[in-house]
Protein backbone atom coordinates (compact mmCIF):
# COMPACT_ATOMS: atom_id res chain seq x y z
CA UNK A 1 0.00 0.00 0.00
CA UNK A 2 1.15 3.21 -0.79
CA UNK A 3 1.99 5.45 2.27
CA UNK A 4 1.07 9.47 2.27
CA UNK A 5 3.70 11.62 1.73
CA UNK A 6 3.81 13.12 5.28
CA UNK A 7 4.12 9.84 6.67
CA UNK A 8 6.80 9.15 4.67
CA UNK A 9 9.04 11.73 5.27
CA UNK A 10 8.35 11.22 9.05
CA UNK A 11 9.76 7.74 8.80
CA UNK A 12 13.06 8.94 6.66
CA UNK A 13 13.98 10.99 9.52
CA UNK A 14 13.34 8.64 12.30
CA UNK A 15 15.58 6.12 10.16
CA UNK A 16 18.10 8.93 9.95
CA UNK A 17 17.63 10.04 13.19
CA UNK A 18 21.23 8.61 14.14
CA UNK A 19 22.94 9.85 11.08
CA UNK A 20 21.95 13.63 12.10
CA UNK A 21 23.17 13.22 15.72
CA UNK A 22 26.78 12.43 14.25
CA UNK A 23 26.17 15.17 11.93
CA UNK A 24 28.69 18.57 12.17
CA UNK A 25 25.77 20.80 10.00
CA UNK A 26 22.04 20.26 8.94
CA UNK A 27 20.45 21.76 6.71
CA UNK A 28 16.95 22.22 6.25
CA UNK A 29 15.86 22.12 2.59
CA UNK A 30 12.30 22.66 3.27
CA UNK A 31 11.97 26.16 1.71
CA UNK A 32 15.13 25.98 -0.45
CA UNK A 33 14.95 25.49 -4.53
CA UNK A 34 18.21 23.77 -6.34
CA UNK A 35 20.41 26.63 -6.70
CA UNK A 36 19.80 28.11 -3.25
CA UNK A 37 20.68 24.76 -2.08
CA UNK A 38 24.04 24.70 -4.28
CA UNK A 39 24.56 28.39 -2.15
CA UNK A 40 24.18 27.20 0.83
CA UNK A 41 26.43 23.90 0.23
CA UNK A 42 29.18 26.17 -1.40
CA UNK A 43 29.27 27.87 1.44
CA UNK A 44 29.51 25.89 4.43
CA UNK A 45 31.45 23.07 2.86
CA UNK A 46 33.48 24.67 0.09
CA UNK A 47 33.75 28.27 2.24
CA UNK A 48 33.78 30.48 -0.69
CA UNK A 49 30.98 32.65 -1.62
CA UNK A 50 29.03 31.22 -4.58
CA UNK A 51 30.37 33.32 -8.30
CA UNK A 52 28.69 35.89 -9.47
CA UNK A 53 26.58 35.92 -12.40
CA UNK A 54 28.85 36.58 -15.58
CA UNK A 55 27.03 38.03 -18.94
CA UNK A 56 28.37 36.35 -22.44
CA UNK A 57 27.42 38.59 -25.06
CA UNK A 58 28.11 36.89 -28.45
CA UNK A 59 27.90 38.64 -32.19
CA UNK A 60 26.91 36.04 -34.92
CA UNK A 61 25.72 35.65 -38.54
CA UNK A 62 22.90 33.58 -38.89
CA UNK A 63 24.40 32.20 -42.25
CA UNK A 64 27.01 30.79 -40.19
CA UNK A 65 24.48 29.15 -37.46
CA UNK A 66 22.62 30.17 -34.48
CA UNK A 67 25.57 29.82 -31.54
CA UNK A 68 24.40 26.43 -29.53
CA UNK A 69 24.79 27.95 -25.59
CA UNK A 70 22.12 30.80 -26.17
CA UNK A 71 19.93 31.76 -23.29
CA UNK A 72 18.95 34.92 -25.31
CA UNK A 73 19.19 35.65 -29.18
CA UNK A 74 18.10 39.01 -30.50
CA UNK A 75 18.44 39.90 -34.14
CA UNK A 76 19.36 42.54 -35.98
CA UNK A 77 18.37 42.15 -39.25
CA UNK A 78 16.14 44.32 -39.40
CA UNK A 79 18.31 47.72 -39.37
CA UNK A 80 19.75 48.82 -42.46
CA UNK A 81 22.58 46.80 -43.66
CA UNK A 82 26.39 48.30 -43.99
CA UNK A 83 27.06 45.75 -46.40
CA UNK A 84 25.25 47.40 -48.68
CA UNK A 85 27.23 50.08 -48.55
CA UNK A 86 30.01 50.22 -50.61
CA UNK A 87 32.37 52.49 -48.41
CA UNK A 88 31.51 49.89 -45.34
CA UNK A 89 30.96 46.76 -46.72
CA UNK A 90 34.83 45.27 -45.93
CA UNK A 91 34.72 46.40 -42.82
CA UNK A 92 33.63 45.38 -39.28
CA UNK A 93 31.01 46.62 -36.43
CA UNK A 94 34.23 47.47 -34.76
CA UNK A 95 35.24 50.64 -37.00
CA UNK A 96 33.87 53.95 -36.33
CA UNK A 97 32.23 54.54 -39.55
CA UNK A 98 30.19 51.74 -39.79
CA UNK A 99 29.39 51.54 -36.04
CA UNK A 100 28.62 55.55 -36.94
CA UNK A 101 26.11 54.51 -39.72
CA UNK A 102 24.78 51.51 -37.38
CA UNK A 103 23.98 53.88 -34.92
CA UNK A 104 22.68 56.39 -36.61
CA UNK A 105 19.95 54.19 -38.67
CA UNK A 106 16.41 54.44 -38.34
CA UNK A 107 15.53 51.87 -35.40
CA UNK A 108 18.37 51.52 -33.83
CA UNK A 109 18.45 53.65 -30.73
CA UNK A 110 14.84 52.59 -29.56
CA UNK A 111 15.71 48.67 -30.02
CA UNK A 112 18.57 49.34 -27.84
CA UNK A 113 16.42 51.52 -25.11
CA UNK A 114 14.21 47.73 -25.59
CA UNK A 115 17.21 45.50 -25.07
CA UNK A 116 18.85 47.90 -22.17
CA UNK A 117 15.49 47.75 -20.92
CA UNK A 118 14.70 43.85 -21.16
CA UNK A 119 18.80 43.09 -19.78
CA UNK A 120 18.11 45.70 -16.96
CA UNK A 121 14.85 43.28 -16.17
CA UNK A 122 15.97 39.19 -16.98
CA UNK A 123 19.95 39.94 -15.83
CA UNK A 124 19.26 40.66 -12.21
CA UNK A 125 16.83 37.57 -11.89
CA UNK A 126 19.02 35.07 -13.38
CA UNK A 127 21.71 35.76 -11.01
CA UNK A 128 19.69 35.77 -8.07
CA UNK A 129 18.11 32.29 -9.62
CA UNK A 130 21.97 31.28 -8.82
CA UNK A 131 22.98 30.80 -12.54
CA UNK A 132 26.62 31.43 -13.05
CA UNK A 133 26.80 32.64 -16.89
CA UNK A 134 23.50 33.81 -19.17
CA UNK A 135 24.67 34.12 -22.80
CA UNK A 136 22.99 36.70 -24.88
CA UNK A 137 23.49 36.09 -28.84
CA UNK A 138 23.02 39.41 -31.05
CA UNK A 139 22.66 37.91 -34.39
CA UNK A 140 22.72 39.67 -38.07
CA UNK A 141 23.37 38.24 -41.51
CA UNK A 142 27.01 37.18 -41.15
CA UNK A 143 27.86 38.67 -38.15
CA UNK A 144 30.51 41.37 -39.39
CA UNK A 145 28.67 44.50 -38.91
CA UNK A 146 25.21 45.57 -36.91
CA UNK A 147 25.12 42.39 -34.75
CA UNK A 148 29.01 43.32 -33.78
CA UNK A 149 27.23 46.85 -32.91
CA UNK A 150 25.06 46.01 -31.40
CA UNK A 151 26.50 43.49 -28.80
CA UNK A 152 29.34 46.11 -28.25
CA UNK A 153 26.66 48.83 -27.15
CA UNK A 154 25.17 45.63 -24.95
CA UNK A 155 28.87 45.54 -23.44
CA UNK A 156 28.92 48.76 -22.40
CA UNK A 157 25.81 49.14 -21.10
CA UNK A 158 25.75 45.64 -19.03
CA UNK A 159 29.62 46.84 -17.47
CA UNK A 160 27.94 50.32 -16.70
CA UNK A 161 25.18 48.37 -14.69
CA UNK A 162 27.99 46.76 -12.49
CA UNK A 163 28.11 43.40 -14.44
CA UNK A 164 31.10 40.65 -15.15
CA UNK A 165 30.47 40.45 -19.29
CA UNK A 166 32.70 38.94 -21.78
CA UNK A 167 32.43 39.31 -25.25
CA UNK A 168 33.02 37.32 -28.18
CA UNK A 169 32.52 38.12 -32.14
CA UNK A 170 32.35 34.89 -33.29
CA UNK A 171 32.20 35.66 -37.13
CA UNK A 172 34.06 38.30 -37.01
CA UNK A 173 36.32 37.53 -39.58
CA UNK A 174 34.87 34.93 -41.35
């Protein structure tokens, strides 16, 4: 027959009832979810604060393939293109011209205000959800010019706030 859950658990600790006399620490998991356990654990065993939340930020071309470790992908694709451009079109998101014309292109400053807005929002709950890295993917057509931008404006704005961000243009050159 199968027993009620309350009953159950009261048995488990009578049959443990030794084990937690010998025991140093106990903790009570009643009101804790995974990662506060993995806190808590860190802490009294390991005695190190748990890490802080670090921000990936990753550029991309979607020709190339969506990066596999996204927790966040936001594209670009729809702000004019410097590749059409003749003056801009061999070079990267990291020169001032075409980060200039990026910029400067109808759309772009209020999807950034969005994206600020939406980081300012999801970053702070993730890392007190105990996650140690959130990756945000900015994607464009191949990942030379607006997506590069784009996460670089992300960069700065995330460091401003206080956050641990790496960054990585992963088509870059390709």
């Amino acid at each position: 027959r199968r027993k009620p859950i309350l009953e159950g658990v009261r048995l488990e600790r009578k049959r443990l009832a030794g084990i937690r006399k010998m025991a140093d620490d106990v903790v009570d998991t009643s009101n804790l979810n995974i990662y506060q356990l993995r806190d808590v654990i860190t802490e009294r065993v390991l005695h190190r604060r748990p890490r802080p939340l670090q921000v990936v930020v990753i550029s991309f071309g979607y020709k190339h393939g969506l990066p596999l470790d996204s927790d966040f992908v936001f594209d670009t694709r729809f702000l004019p293109n410097p590749f059409y451009v003749d003056r801009l079109r061999d070079r990267t998101g990291k020169v001032r011209s075409v980060r200039e014309f990026v910029l400067g292109s109808p759309g772009t400053k209020g999807f950034l205000r969005e994206l600020f807005r939406f980081a300012d929002f999801a970053v702070p709950r993730f890392a007190r959800e105990g996650k140690s890295t959130l990756t945000v993917s900015i994607g464009c057509t191949g990942g030379r010019h607006r997506s590069v931008v784009v996460a670089e404006e992300l960069r700065r704005h995330l460091r401003a706030a206080g956050c641990d961000v790496k960054i990585y243009h992963r088509d870059l050159f390709k």
